[in-house]
Protein backbone atom coordinates (compact mmCIF):
# COMPACT_ATOMS: atom_id res chain seq x y z
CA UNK A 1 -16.31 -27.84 5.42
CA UNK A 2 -13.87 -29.76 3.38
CA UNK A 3 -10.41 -30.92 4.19
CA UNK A 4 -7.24 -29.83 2.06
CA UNK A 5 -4.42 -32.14 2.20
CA UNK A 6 -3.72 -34.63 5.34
CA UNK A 7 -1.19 -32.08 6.93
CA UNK A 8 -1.49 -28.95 4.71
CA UNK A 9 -4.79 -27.35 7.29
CA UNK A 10 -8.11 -26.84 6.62
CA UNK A 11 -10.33 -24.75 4.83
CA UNK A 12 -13.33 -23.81 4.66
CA UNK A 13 -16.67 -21.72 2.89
CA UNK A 14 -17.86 -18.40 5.02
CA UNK A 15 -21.46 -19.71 5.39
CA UNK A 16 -22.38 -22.10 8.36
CA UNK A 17 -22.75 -19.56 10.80
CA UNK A 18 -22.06 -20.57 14.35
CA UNK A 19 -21.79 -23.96 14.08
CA UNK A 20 -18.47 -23.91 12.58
CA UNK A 21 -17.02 -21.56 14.53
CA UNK A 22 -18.09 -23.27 17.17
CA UNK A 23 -16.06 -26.42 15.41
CA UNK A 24 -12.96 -24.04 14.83
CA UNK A 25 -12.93 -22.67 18.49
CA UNK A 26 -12.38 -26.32 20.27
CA UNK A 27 -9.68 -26.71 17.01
CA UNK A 28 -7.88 -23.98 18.82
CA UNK A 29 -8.82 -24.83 22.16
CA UNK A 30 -6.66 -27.99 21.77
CA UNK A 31 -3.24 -25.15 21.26
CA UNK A 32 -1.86 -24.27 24.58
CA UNK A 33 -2.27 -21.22 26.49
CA UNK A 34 -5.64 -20.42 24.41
CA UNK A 35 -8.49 -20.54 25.93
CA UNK A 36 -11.31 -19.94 22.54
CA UNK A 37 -14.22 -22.47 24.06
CA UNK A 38 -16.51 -19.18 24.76
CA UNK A 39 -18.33 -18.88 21.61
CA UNK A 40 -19.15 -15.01 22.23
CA UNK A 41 -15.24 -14.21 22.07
CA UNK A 42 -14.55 -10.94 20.27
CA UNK A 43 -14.63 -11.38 16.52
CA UNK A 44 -11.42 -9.39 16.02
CA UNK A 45 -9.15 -11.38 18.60
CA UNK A 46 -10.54 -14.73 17.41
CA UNK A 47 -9.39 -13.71 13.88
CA UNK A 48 -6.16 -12.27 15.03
CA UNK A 49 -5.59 -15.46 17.02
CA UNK A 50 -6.87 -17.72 14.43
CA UNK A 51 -4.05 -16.44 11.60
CA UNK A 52 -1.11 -16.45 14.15
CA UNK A 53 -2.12 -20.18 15.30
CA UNK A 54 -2.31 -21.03 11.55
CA UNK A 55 1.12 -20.06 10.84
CA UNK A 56 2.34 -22.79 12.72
CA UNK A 57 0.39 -25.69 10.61
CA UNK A 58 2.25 -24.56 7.29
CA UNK A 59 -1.54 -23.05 6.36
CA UNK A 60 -2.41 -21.27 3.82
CA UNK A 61 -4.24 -18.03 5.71
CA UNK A 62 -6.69 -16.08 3.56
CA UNK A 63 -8.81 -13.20 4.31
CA UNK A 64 -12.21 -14.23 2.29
CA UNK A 65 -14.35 -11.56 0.32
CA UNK A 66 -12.20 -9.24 2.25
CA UNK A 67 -14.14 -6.19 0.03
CA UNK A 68 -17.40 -7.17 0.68
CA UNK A 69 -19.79 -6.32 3.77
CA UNK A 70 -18.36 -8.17 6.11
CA UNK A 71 -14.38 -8.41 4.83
CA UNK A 72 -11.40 -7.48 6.33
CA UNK A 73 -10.86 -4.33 4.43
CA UNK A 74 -13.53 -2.52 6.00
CA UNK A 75 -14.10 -0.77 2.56
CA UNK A 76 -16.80 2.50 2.87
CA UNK A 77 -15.95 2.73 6.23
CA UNK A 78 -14.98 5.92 8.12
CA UNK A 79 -13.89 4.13 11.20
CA UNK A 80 -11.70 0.94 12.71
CA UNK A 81 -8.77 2.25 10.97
CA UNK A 82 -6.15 0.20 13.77
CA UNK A 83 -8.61 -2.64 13.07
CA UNK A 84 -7.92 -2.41 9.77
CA UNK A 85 -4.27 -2.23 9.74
CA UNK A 86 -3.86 -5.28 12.03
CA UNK A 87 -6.62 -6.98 9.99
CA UNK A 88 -4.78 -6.19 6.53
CA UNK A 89 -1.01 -6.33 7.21
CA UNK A 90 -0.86 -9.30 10.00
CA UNK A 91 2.32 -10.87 9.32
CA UNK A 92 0.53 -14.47 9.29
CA UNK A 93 -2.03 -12.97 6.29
CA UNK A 94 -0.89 -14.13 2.92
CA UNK A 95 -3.62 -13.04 0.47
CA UNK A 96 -6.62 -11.11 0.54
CA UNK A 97 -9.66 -13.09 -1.71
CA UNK A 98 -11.61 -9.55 -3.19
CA UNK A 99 -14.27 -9.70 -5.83
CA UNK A 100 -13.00 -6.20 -7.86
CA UNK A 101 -9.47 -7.87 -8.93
CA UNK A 102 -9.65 -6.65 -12.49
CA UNK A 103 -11.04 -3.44 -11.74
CA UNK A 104 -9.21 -0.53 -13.89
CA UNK A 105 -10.67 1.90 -10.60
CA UNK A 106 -7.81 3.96 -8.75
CA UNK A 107 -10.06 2.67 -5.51
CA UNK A 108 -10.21 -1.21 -6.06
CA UNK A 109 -8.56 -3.60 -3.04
CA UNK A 110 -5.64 -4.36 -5.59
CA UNK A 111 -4.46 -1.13 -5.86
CA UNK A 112 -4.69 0.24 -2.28
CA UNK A 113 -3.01 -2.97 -0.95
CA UNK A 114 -0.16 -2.07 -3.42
CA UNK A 115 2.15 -0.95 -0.75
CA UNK A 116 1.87 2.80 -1.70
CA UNK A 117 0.15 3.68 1.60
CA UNK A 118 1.92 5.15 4.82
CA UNK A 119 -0.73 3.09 6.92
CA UNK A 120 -0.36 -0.07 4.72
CA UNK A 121 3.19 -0.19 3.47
CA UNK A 122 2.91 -4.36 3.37
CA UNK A 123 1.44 -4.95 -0.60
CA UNK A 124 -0.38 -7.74 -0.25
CA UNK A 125 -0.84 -10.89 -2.66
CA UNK A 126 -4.91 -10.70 -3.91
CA UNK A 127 -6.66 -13.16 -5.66
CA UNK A 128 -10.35 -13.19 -7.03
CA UNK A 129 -13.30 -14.92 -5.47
CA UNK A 130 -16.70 -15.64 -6.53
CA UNK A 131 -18.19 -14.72 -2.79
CA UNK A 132 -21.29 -16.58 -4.92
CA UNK A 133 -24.40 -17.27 -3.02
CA UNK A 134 -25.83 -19.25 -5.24
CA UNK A 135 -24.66 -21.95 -7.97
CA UNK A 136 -25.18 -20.66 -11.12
CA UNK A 137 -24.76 -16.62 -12.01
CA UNK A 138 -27.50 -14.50 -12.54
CA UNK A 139 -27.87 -13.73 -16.41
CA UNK A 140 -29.86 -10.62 -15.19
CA UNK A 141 -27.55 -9.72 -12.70
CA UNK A 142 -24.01 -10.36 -13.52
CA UNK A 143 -22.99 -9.15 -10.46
CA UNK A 144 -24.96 -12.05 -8.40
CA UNK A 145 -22.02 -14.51 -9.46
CA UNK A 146 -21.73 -18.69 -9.21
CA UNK A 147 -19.24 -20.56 -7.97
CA UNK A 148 -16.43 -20.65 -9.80
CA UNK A 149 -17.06 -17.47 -11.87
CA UNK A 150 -14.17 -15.98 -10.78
CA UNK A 151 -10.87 -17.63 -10.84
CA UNK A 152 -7.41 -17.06 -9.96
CA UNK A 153 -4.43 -18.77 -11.99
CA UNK A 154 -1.60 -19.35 -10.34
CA UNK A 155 1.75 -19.90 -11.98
CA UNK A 156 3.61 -23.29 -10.00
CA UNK A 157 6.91 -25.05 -10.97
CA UNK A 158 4.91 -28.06 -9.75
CA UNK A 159 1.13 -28.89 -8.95
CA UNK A 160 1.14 -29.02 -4.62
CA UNK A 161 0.60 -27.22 -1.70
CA UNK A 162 4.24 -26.49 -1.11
CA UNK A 163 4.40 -24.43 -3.87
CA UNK A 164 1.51 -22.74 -3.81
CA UNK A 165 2.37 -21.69 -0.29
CA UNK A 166 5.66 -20.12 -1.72
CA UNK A 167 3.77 -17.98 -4.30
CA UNK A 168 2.08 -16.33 -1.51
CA UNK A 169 4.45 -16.23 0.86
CA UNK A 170 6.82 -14.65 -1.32
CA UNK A 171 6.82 -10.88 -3.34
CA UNK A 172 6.65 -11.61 -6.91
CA UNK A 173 3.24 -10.49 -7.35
CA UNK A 174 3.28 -11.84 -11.53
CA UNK A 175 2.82 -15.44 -10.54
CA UNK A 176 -1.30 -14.79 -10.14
CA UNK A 177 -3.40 -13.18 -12.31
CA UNK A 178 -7.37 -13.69 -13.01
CA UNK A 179 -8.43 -16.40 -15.86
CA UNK A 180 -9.43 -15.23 -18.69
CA UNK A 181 -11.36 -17.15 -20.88
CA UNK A 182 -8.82 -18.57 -24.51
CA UNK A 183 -10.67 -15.84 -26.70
CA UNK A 184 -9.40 -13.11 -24.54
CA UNK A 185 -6.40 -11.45 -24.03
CA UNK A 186 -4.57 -12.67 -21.05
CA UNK A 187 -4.42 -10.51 -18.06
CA UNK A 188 -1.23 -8.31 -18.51
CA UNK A 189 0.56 -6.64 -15.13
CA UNK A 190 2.75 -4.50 -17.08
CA UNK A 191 -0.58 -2.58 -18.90
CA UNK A 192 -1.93 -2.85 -15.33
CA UNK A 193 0.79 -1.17 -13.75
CA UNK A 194 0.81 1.17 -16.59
CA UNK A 195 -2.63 2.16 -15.87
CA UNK A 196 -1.64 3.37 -12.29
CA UNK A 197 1.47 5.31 -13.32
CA UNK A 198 4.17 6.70 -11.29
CA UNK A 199 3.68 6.33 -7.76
CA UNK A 200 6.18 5.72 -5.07
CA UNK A 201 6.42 1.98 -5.40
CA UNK A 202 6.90 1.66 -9.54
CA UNK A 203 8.14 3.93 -11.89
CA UNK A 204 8.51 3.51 -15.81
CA UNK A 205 11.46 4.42 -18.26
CA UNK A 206 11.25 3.84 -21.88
CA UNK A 207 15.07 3.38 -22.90
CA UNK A 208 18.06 2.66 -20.63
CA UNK A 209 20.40 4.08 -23.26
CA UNK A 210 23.70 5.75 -21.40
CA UNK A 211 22.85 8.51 -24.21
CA UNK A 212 21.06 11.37 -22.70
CA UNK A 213 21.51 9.60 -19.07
CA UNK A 214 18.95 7.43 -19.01
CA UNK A 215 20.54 4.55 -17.33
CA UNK A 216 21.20 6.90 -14.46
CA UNK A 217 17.88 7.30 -14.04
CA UNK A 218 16.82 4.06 -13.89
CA UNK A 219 19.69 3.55 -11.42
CA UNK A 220 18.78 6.89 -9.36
CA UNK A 221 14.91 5.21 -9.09
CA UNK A 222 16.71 1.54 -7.73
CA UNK A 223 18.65 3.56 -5.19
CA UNK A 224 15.37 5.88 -4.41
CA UNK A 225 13.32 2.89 -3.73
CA UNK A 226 16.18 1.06 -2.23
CA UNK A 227 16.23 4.17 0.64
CA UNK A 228 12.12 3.79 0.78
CA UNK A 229 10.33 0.39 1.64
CA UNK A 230 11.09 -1.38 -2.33
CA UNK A 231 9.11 -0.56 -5.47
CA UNK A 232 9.05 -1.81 -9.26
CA UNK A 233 10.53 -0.38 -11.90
CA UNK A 234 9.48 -0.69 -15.83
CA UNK A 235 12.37 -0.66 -18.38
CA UNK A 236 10.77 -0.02 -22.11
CA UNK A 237 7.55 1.26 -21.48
CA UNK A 238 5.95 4.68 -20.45
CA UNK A 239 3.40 5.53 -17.91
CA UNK A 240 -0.28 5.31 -19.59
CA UNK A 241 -0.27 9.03 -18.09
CA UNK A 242 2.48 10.18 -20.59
CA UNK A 243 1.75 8.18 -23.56
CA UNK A 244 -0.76 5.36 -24.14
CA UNK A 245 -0.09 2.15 -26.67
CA UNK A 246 1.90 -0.48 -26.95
CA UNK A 247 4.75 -0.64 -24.40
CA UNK A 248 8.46 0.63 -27.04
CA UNK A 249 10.13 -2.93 -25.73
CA UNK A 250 13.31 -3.19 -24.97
CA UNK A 251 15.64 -4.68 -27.80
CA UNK A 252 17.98 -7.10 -26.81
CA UNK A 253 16.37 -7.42 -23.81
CA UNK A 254 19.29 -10.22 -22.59
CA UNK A 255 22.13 -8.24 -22.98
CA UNK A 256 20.06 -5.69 -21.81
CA UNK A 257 19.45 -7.26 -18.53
CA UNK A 258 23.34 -8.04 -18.07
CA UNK A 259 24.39 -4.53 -18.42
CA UNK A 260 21.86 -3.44 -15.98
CA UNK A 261 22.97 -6.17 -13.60
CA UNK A 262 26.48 -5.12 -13.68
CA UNK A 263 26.13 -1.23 -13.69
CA UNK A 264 23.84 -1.84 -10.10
CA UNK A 265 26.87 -4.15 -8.76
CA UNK A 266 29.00 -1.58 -9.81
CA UNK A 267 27.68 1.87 -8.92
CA UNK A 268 25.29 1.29 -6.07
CA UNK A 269 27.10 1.15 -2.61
CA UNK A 270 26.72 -0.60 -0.06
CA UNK A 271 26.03 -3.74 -2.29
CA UNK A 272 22.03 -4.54 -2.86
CA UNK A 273 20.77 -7.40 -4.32
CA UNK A 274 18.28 -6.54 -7.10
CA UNK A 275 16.51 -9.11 -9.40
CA UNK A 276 15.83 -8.18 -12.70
CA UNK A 277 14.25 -10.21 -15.52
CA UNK A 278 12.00 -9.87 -18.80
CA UNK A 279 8.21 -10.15 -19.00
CA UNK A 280 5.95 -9.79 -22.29
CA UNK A 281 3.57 -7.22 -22.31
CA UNK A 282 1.47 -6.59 -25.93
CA UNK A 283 4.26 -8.72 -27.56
CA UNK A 284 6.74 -6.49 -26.21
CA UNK A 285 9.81 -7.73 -24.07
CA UNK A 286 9.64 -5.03 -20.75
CA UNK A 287 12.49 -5.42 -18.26
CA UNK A 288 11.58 -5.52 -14.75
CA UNK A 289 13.83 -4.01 -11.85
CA UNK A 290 12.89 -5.77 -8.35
CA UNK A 291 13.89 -3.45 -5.52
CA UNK A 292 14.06 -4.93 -2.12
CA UNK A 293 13.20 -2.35 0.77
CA UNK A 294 17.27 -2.29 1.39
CA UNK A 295 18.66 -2.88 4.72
CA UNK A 296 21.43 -0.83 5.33
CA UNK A 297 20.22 2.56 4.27
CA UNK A 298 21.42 4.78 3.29
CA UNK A 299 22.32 3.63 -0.46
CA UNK A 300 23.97 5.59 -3.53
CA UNK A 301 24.73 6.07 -6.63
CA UNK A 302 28.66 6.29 -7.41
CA UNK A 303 29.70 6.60 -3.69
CA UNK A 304 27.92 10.38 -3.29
CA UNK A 305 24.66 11.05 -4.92
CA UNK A 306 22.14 9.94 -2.58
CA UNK A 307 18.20 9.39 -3.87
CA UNK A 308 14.63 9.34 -2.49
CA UNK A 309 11.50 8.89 -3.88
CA UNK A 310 8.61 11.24 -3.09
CA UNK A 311 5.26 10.16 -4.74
CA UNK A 312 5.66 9.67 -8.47
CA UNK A 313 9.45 11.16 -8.55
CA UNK A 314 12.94 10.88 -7.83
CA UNK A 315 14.88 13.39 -6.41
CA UNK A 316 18.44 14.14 -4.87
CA UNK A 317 18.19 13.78 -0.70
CA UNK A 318 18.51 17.24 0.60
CA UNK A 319 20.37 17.20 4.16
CA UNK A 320 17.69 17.24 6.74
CA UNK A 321 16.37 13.69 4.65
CA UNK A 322 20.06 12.28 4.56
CA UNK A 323 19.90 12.87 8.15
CA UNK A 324 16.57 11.19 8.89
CA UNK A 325 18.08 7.92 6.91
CA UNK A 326 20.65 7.95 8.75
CA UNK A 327 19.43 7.80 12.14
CA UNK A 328 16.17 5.96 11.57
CA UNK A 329 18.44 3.08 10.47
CA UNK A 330 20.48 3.44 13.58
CA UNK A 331 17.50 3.31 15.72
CA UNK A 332 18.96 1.99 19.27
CA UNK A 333 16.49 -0.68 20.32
CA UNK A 334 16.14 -1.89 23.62
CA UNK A 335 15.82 -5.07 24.07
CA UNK A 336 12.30 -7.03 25.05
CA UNK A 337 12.80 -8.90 28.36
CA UNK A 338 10.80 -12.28 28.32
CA UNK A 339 8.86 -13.07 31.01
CA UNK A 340 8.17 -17.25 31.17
CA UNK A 341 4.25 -17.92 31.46
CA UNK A 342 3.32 -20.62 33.49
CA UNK A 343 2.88 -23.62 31.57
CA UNK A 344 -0.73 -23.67 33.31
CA UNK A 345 -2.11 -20.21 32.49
CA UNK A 346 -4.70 -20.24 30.01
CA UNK A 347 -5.52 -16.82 28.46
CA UNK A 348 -9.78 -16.86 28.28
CA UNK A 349 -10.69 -14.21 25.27
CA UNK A 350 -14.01 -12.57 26.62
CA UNK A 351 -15.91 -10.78 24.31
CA UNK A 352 -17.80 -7.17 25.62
CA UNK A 353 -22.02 -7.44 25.20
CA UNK A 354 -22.24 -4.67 22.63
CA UNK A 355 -23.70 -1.19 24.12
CA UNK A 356 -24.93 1.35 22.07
CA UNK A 357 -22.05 3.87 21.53
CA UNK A 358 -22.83 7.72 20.40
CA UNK A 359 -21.71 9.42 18.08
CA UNK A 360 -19.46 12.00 18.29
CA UNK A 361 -18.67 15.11 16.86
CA UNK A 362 -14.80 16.10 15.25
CA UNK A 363 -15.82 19.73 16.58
CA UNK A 364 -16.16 18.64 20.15
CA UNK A 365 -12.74 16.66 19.86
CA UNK A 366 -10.68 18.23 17.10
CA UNK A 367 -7.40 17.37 19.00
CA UNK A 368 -8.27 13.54 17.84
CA UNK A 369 -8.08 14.03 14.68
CA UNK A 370 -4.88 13.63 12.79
CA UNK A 371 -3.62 15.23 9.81
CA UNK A 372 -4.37 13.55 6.47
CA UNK A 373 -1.53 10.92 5.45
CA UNK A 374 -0.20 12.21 1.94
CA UNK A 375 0.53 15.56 1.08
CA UNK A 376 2.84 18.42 2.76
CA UNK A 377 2.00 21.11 5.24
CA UNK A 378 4.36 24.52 5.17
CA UNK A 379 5.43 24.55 9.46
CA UNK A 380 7.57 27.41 9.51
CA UNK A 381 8.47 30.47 7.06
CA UNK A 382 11.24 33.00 8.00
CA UNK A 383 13.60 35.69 6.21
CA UNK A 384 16.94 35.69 6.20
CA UNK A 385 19.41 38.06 4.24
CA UNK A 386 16.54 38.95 1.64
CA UNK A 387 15.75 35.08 1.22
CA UNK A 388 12.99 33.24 2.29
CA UNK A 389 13.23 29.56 3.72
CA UNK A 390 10.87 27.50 4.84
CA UNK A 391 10.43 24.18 6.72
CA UNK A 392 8.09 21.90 5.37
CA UNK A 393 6.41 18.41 6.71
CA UNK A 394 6.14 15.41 4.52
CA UNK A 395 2.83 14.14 6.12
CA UNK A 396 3.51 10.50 4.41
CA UNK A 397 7.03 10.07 7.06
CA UNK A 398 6.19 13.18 9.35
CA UNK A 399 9.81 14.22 8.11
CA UNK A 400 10.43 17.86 8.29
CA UNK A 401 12.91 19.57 5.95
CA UNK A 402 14.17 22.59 6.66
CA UNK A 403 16.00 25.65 4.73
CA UNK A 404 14.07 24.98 1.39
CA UNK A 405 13.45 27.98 -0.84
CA UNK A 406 11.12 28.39 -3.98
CA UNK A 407 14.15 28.19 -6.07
CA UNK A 408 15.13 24.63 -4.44
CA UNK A 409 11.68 23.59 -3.85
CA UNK A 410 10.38 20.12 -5.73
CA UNK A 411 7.01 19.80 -7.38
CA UNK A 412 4.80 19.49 -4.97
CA UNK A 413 6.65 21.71 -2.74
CA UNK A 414 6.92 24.23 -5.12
CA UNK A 415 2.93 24.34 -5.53
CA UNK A 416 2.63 24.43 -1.73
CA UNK A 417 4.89 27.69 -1.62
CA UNK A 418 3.06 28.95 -4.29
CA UNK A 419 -0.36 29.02 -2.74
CA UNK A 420 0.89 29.48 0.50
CA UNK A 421 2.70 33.17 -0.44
CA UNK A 422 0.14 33.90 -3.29
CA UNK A 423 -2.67 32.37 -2.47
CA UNK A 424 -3.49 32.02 1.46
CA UNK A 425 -6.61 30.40 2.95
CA UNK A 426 -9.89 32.37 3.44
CA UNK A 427 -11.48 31.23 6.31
CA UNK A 428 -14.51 32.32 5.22
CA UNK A 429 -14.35 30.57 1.92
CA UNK A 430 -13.53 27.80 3.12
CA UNK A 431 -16.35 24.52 3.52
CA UNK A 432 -15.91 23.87 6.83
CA UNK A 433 -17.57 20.67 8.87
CA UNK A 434 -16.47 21.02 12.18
CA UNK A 435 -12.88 21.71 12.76
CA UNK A 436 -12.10 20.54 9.49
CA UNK A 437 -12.38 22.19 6.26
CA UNK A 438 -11.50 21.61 2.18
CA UNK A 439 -10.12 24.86 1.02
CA UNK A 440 -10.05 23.95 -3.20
CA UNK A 441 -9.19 21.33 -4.88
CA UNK A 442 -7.45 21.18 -8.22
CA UNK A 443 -6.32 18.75 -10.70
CA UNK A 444 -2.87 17.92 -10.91
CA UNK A 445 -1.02 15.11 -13.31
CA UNK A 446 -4.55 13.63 -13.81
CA UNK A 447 -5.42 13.59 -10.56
CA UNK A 448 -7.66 15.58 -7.87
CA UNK A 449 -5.47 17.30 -4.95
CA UNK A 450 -6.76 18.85 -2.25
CA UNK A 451 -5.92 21.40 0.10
CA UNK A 452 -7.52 20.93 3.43
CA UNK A 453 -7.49 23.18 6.67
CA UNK A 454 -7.79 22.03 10.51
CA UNK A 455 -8.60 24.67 13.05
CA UNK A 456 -6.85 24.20 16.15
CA UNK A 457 -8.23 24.74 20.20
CA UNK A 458 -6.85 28.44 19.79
CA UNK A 459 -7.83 29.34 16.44
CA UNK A 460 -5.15 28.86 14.15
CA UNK A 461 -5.22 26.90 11.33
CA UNK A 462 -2.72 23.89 10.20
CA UNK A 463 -3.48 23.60 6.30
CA UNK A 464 -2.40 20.44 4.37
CA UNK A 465 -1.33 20.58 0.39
CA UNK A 466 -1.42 18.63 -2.15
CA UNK A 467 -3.32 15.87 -0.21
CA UNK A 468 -4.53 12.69 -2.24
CA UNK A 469 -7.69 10.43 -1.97
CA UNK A 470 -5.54 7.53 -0.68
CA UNK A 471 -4.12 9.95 2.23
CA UNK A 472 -8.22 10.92 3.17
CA UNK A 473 -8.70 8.34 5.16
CA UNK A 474 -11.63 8.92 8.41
CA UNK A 475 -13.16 11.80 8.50
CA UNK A 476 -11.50 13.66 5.80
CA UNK A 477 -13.23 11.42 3.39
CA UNK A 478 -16.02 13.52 3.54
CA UNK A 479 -14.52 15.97 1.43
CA UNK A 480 -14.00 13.53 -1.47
CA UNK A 481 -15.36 14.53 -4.81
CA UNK A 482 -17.44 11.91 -6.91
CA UNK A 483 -14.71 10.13 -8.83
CA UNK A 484 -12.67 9.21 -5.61
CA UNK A 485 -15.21 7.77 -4.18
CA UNK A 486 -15.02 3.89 -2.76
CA UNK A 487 -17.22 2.59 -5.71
């Protein structure tokens, strides 16, 4: 155990076993109204408890190896999904330490801590660690690492802990990046981005001309992402899904910037503050748009036209999701009476003995399990004067918009619609475990979407489009094909 600073906390390797626990239990023992001096208290309070007391020390909290076995992420695992979420987005967390950082997968720790998932919506700052168990790597096993194979640079206006601190406690996620020896080519987040394309936290625009209305779509994706919880948006450069190569660049990237500045000021109501800067990418200057998740939704562009972002795209807000901004930022809250604790009470953490727990079945219990956590599923469908409308659930928000028709219908909506009037599910076709069942799957903008099926306590079925790997989480995992796989 070494010491970091005379003030700045402590930290600490993950080996030692008991004994330093045992040294880090009478550290908090000494806070009041802890009580951490039994040594069998429950690993998942202790940590909780552990990263709140830390935040009060100015410490630096990070979750180590958090991929591996024993890590925070819980990776490969179908269950502890609350676990998880406190584990992962604890306000007290600053950075998760994961040994896959420069991992081009669509399933590394990076990319599913981006802030793109309903369950996860806090991206989180990762850096790289060795998790070494020995000193010097393996030459016949590269993946048995040393210490200090993997690094983690970290941009600082000046060398000490105070700024360090700010790097992770802040959102600009360009200040890390793994070391890379001087022969090779420096990570790059724009080609990283790039590599994950449109999703609904970034988005990519090669020109901002006012030719062809291109700056209105860049300012249609700030508002979008303004009304949603923030994103990133590329000015410059395509999506690697549309067209690979170096990024176009942006020429005159400083008057550039300026015009974009003042056209948000000007056009975007109520007022939203929006960085925007330049970063290189392949020698190419690529603006990047900062958008804050705004707080006084909803936002628009020239006093009327108000956007969202679903998924990878932009789109107009129909009425039922103008609605649903509306009121979800007017949320009355009652307010949280405060009840003193005695200045005696100590709060013991007991941990349970572990039992052996059995397993259960999804058929015995199918009202526990939820519906997957991206896609759509069709709720109503009804006729009126020779038209058809439907009401359809976005299963990301559990927002339901009503009155949509195939002739007003978005992309994935659209497809839903489709297969739900052409092409309705066959029970009997269907591969069924339990209550749950994966009607097809087909590939869609480079990526597998599947339709999935849930059979309810009185027979009927609830059937989900369009679904993603990153909304499978639990037991619809099962149903993943090869290539979405956790590696």
């Amino acid at each position: 155990m070494s010491a970091s600073g005379p003030r700045n906390g402590v930290s600490w390797t993950s080996t030692g076993g008991w004994a330093k626990r045992s040294w880090f239990c009478r550290v908090l023992n000494s806070l009041p109204h802890l009580d951490f001096t039994s040594w069998r208290s429950s690993r998942p309070t202790l940590r909780c408890a552990c990263w709140n007391c830390s935040c009060f020390a100015s410490t630096l909290v990070i979750a180590a190896h958090a991929n591996s076995t024993h890590g925070v992420a819980m990776r490969g695992l179908s269950f502890g999904g609350q676990t998880k979420i406190a584990f992962t987005q604890d306000p007290n967390l600053h950075v998760l330490e994961v040994t896959d950082l420069e991992s081009a997968s669509r399933r590394s720790t990076a990319r599913f801590f981006d802030g793109s998932k309903p369950e996860y919506p806090r991206r989180m700052h990762c850096i790289q660690g060795s998790d070494a168990h020995r000193l010097v790597r393996d030459l016949k096993d590269k993946n048995r690492t040393g210490i200090g194979d993997r690094v983690t640079e970290v941009l600082l206006p000046e060398v000490s802990f105070e700024a360090l601190l700010a790097v992770f406690a802040g959102d600009d996620f360009t200040l890390t990046r793994p070391y890379r020896p001087a022969a090779e080519t420096p990570f790059d987040h724009v080609q990283a981005a790039r590599e994950q394309g449109n999703s609904i936290v970034q988005s990519f625009h090669e020109s901002m001309s006012q030719q062809g209305g291109r700056l209105n779509k860049v300012l249609a994706d700030v508002v979008a992402f303004a009304n949603a919880r923030g994103g990133m948006i590329y000015v410059g450069v395509s999506a690697s899904t549309s067209r690979k190569g170096a990024p176009r660049g942006v020429p005159n990237p400083t008057e550039a910037v300026s015009l974009l500045k003042k056209e948000i000021e000007r056009n975007i109501t109520p007022p939203l503050n929006v960085p925007v800067d330049v970063v290189e990418s392949m020698d190419a200057p690529v603006i990047r748009v900062s958008v804050p998740n705004g707080a006084d939704k909803p936002y628009a562009l020239g006093q009327t036209r108000i956007y969202v972002r679903q998924e990878g795209e932009t789109n107009e807000a129909m009425r039922d999701e103008l609605v649903q901004l509306v009121l979800a930022h007017h949320v009355v809250r009652v307010p949280v009476v405060e009840v003193e604790t005695p200045a005696a009470a100590r709060v013991e953490v007991v941990a349970v003995e572990p039992g052996v727990t059995p397993e259960l079945s999804v058929a015995a219990q199918p009202d526990a399990v939820g519906a997957p956590s991206i896609g759509v599923e069709i709720v109503t469908a009804e006729e009126r004067k020779g038209t058809r409308y439907f009401s359809i659930r976005d299963l990301r928000n559990g927002n339901t918009i009503h009155n949509i028709t195939m002739g007003s219908a978005r992309k994935l909506w659209s497809y839903a619609l489709n297969q739900y009037t052409t092409n309705p599910v066959d029970p009997a076709k269907t591969t069924w475990s339990g209550d749950l069942g994966l009607w097809q799957v087909a590939r869609r903008v480079r990526r597998l979407r599947y339709d999935l099926a849930l059979r309810q306590p009185d027979g009927s079925l609830r059937v989900f489009y369009g679904v993603t790997s990153d909304g499978m989480s639990g037991p619809w995992g099962q149903f993943l094909k090869e290539e979405d796989r956790v590696e």
